[in-house]
C-alpha atoms as a PDB file:
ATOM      1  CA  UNK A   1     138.521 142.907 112.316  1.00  0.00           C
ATOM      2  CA  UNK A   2     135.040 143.978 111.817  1.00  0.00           C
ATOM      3  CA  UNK A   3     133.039 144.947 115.286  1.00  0.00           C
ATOM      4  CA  UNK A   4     129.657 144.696 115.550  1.00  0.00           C
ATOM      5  CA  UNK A   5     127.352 147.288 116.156  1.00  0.00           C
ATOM      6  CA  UNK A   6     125.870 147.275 120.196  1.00  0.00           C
ATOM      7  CA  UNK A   7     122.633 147.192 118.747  1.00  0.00           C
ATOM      8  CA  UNK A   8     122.844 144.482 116.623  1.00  0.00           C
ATOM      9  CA  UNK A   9     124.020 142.203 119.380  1.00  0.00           C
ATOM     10  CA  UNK A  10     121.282 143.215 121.567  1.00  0.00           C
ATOM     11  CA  UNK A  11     119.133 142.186 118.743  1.00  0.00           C
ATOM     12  CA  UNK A  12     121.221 139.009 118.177  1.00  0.00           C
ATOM     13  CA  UNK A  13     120.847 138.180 121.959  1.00  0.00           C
ATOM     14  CA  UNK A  14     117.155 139.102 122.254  1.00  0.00           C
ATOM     15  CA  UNK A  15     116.693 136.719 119.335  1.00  0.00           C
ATOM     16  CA  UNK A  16     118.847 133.893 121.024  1.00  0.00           C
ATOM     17  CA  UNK A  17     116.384 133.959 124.135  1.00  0.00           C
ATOM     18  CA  UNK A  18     113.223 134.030 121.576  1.00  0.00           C
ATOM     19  CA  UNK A  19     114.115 131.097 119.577  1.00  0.00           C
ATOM     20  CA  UNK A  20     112.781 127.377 119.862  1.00  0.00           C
ATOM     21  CA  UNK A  21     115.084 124.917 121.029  1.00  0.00           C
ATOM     22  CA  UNK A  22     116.852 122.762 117.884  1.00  0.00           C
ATOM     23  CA  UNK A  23     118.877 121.096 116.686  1.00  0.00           C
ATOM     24  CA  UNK A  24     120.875 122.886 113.546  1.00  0.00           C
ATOM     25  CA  UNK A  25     124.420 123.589 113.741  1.00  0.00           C
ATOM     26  CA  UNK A  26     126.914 126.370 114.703  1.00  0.00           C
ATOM     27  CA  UNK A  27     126.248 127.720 111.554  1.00  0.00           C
ATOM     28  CA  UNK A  28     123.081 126.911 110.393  1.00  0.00           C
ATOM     29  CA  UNK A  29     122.032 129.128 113.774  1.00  0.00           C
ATOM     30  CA  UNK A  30     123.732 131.799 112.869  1.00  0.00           C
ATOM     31  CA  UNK A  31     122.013 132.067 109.553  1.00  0.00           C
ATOM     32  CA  UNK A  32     118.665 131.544 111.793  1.00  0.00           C
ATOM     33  CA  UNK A  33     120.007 134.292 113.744  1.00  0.00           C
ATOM     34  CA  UNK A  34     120.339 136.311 110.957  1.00  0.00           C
ATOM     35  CA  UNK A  35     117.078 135.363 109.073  1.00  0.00           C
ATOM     36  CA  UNK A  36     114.993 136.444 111.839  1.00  0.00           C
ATOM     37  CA  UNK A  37     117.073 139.977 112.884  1.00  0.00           C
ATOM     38  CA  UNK A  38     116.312 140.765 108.767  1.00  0.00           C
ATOM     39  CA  UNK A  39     112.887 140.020 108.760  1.00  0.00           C
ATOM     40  CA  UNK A  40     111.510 140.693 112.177  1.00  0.00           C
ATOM     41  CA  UNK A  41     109.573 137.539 111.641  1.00  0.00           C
ATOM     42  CA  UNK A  42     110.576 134.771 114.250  1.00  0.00           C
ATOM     43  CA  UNK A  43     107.831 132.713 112.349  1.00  0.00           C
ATOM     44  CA  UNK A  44     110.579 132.234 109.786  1.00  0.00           C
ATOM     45  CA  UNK A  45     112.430 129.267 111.765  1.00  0.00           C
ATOM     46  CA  UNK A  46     109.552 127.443 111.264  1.00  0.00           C
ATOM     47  CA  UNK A  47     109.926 127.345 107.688  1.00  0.00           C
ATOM     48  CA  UNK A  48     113.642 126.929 106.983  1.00  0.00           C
ATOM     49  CA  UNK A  49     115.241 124.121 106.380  1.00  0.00           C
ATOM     50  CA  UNK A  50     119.043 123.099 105.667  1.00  0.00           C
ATOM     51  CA  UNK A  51     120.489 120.325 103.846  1.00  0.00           C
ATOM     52  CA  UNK A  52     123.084 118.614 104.736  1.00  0.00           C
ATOM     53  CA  UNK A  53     126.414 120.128 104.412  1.00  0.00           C
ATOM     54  CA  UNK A  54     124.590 123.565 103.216  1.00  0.00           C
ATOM     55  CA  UNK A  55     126.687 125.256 105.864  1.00  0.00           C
END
């Protein structure tokens, strides 16, 4: 079992309360989530989109 570094969920959480409410998936957030911790960009959510089934 891999744990995740305390920073990285503060980072994951501090993300969480930043982002705009939508309507993607479990997973599709998660690779939101993950988007935005990588590029420090929150501007980013505005320009991804998934297709269907992509996650």
């Amino acid at each position: 079992m891999v744990i995740d570094h305390p920073i990285f969920l503060e980072s994951i959480r501090f993300i969480r309360s930043h982002l705009l409410a939508n309507d993607l998936n479990y997973l599709e957030k998660k690779v939101l989530e993950r988007l935005v911790h990588t590029s420090g960009d929150f501007s980013v959510q505005n320009l991804v989109n998934f297709s269907e089934g992509a996650c």
